[in-house]
PDB file of N, CA and C in Angstrom:
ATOM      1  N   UNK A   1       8.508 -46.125 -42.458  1.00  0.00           N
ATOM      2  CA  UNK A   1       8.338 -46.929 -41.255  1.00  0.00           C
ATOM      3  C   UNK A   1       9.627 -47.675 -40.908  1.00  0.00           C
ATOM      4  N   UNK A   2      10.523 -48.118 -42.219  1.00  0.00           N
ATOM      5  CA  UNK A   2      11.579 -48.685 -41.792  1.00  0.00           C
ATOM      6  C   UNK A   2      12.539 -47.754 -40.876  1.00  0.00           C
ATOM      7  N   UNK A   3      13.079 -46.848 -41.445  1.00  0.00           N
ATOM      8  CA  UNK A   3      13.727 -45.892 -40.720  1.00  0.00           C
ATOM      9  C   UNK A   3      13.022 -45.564 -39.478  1.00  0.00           C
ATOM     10  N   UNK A   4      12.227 -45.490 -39.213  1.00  0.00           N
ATOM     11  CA  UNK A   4      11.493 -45.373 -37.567  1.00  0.00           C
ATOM     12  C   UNK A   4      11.723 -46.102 -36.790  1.00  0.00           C
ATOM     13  N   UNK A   5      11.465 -47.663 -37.165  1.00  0.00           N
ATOM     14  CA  UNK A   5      12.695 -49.072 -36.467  1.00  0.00           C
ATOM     15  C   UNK A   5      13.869 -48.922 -35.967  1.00  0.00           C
ATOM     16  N   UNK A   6      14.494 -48.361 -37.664  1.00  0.00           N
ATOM     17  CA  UNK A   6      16.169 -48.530 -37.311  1.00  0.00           C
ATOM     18  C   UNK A   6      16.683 -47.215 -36.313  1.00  0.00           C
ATOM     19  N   UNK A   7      15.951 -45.873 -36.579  1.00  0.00           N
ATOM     20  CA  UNK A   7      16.326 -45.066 -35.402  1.00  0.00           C
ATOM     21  C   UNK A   7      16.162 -45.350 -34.072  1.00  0.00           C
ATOM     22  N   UNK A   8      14.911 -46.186 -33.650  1.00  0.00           N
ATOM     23  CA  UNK A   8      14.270 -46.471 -32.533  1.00  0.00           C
ATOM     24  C   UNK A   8      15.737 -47.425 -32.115  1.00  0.00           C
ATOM     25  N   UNK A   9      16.158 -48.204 -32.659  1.00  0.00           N
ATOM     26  CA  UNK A   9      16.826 -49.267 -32.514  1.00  0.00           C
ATOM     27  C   UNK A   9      18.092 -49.060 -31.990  1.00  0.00           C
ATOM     28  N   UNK A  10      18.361 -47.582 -32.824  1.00  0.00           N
ATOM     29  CA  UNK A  10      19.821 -46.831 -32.820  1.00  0.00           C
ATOM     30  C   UNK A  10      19.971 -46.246 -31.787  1.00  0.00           C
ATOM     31  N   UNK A  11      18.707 -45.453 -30.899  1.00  0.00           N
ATOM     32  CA  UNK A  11      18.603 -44.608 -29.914  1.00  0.00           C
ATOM     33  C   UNK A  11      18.690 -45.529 -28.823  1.00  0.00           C
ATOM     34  N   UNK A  12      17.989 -46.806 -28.610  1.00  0.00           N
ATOM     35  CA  UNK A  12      17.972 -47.820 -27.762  1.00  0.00           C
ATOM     36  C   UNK A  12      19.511 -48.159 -27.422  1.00  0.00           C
ATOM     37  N   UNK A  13      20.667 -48.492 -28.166  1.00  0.00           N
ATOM     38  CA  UNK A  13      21.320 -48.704 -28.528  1.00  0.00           C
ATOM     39  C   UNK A  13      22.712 -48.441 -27.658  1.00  0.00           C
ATOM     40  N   UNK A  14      22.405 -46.979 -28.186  1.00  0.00           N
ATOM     41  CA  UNK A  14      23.185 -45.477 -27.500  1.00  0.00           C
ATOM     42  C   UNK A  14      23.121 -45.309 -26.487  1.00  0.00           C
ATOM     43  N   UNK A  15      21.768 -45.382 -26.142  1.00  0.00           N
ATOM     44  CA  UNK A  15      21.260 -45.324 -24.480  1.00  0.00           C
ATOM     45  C   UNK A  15      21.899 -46.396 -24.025  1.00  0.00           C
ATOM     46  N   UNK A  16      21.675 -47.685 -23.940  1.00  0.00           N
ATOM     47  CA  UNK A  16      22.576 -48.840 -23.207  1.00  0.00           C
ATOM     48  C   UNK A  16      24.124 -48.658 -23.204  1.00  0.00           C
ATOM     49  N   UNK A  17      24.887 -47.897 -24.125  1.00  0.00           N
ATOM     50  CA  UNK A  17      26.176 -47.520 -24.399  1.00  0.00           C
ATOM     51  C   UNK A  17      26.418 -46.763 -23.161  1.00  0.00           C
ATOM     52  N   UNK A  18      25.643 -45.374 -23.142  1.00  0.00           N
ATOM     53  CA  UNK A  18      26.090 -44.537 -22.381  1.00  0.00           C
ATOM     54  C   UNK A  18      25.618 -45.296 -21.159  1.00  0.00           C
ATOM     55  N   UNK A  19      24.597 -45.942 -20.724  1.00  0.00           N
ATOM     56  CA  UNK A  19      24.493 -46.084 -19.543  1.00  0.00           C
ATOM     57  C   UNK A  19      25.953 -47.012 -18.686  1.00  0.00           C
ATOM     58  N   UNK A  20      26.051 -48.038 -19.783  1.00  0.00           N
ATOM     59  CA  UNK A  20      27.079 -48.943 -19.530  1.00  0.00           C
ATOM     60  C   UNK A  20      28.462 -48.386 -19.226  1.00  0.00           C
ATOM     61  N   UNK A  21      28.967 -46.739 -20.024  1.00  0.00           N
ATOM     62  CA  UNK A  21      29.962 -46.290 -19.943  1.00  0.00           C
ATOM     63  C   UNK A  21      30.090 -45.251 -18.679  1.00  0.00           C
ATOM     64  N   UNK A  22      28.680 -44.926 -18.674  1.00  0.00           N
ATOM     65  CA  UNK A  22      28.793 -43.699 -17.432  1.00  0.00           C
ATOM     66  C   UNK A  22      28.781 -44.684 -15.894  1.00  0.00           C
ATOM     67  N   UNK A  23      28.540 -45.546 -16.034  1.00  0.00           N
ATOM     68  CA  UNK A  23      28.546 -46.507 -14.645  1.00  0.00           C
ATOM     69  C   UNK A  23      29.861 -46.669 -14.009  1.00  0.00           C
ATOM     70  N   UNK A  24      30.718 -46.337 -14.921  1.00  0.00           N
ATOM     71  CA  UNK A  24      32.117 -46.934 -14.666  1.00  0.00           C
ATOM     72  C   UNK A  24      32.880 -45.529 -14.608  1.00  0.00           C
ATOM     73  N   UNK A  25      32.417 -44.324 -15.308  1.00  0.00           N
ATOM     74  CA  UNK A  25      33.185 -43.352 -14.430  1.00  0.00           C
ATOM     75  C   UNK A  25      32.761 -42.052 -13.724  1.00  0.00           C
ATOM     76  N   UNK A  26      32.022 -42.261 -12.838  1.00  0.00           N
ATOM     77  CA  UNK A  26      31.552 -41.880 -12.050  1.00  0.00           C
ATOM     78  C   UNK A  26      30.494 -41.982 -10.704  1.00  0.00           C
ATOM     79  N   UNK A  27      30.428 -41.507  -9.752  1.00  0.00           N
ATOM     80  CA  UNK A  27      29.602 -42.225  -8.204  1.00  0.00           C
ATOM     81  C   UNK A  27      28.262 -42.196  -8.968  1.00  0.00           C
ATOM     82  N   UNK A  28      27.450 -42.988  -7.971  1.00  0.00           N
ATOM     83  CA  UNK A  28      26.446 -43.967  -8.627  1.00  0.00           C
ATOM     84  C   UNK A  28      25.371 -42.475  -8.732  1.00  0.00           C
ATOM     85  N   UNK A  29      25.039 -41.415  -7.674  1.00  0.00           N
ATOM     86  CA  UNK A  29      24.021 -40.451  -7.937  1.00  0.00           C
ATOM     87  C   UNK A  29      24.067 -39.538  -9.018  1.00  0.00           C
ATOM     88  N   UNK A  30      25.493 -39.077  -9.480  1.00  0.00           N
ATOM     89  CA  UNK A  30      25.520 -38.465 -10.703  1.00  0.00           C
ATOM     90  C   UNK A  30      25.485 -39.290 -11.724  1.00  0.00           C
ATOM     91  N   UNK A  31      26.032 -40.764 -11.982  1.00  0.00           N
ATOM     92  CA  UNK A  31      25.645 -41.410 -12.831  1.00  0.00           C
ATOM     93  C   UNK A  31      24.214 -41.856 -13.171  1.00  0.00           C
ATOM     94  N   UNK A  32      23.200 -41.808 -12.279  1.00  0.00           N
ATOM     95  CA  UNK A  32      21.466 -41.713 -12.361  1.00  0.00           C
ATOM     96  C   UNK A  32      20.717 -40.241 -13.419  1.00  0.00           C
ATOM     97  N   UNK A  33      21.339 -39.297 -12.817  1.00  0.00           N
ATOM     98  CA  UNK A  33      21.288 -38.203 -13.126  1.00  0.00           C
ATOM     99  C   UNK A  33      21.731 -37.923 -14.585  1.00  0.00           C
ATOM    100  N   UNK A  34      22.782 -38.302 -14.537  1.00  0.00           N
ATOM    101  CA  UNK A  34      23.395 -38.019 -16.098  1.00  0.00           C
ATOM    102  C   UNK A  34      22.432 -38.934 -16.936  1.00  0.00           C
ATOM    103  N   UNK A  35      22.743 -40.319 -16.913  1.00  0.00           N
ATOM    104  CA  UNK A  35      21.848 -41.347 -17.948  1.00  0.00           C
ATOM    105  C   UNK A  35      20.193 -40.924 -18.347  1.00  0.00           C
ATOM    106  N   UNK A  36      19.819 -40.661 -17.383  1.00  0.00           N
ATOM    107  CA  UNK A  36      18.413 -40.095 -17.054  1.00  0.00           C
ATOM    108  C   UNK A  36      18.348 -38.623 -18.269  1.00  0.00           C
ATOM    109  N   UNK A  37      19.082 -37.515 -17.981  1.00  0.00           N
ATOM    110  CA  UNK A  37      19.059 -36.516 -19.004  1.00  0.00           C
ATOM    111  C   UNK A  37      19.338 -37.139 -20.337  1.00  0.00           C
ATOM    112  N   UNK A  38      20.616 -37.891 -20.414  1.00  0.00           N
ATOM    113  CA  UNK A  38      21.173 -37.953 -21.609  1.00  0.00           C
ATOM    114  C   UNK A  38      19.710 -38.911 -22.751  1.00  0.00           C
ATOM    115  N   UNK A  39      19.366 -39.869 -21.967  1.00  0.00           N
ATOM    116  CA  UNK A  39      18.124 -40.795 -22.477  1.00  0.00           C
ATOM    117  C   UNK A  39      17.230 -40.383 -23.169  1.00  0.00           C
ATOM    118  N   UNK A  40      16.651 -38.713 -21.950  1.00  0.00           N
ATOM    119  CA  UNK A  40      15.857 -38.256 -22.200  1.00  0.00           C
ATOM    120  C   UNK A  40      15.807 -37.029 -23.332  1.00  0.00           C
ATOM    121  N   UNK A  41      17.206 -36.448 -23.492  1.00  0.00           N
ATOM    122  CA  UNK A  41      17.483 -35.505 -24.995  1.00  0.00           C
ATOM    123  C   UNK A  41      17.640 -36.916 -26.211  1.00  0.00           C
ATOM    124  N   UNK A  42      17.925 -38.187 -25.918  1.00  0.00           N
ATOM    125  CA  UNK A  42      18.107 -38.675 -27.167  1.00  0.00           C
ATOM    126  C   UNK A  42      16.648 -39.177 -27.948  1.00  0.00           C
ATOM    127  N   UNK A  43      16.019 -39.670 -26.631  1.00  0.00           N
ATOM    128  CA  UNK A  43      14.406 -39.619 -26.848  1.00  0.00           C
ATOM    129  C   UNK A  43      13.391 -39.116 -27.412  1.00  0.00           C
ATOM    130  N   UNK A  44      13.775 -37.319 -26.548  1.00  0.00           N
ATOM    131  CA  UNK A  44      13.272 -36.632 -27.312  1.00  0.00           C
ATOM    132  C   UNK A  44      13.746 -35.980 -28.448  1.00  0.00           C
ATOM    133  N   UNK A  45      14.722 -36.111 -29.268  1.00  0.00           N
ATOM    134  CA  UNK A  45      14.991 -35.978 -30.464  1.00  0.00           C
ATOM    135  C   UNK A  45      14.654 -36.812 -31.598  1.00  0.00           C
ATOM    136  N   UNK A  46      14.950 -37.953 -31.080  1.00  0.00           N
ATOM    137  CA  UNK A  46      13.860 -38.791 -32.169  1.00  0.00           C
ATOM    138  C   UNK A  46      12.432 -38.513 -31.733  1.00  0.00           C
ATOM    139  N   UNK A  47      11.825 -37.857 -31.076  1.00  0.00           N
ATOM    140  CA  UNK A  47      10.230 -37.703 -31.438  1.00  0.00           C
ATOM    141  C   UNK A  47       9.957 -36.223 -32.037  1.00  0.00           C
ATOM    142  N   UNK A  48      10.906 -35.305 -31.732  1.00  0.00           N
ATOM    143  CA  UNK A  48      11.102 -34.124 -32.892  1.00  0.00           C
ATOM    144  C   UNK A  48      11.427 -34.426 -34.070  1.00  0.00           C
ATOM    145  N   UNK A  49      12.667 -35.809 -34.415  1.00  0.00           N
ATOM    146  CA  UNK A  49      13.075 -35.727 -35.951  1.00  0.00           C
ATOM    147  C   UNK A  49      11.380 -36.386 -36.749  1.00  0.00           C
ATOM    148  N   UNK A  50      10.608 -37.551 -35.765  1.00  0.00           N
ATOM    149  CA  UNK A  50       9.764 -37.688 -36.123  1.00  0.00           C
ATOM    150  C   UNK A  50       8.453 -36.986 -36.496  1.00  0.00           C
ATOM    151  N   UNK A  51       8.352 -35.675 -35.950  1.00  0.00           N
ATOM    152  CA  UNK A  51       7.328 -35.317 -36.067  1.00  0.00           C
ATOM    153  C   UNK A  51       7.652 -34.333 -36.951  1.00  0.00           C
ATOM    154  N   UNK A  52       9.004 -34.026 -37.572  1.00  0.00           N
ATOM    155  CA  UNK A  52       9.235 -33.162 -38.846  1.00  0.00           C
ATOM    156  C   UNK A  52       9.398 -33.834 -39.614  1.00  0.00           C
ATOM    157  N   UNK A  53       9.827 -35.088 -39.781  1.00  0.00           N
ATOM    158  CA  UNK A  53       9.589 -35.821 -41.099  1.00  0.00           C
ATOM    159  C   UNK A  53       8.278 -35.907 -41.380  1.00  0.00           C
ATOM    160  N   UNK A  54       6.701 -36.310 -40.611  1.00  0.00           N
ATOM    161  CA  UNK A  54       5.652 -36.203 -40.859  1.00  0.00           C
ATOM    162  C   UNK A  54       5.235 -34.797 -41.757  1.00  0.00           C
ATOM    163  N   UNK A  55       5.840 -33.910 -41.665  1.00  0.00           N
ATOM    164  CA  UNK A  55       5.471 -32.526 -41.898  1.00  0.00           C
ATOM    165  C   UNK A  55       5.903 -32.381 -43.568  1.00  0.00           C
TER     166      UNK A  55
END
């Protein structure tokens, strides 16, 4: 359970990184676009790493 925190925490993290970094180089519709995918592969990788550690 701890490690489920600290990934959750880590992914949260990353996401505010990239959002904060992609704002600044590039126009605002591809920067929606990009953050939006990138969020959503980091997201869903922690709910794949999670559901193979269950296994």
């Amino acid at each position: 359970m701890k490690q489920v925190i600290i990934n959750t925490i880590l992914i949260f993290i990353v996401s505010i990184l990239l959002v904060w970094g992609l704002s600044f180089a590039s126009s605002l519709d591809t920067t929606i676009i990009i953050i939006f995918l990138l969020i959503s592969l980091l997201h869903t990788s922690l709910i794949i790493a999670l559901l193979i550690k269950k296994k």
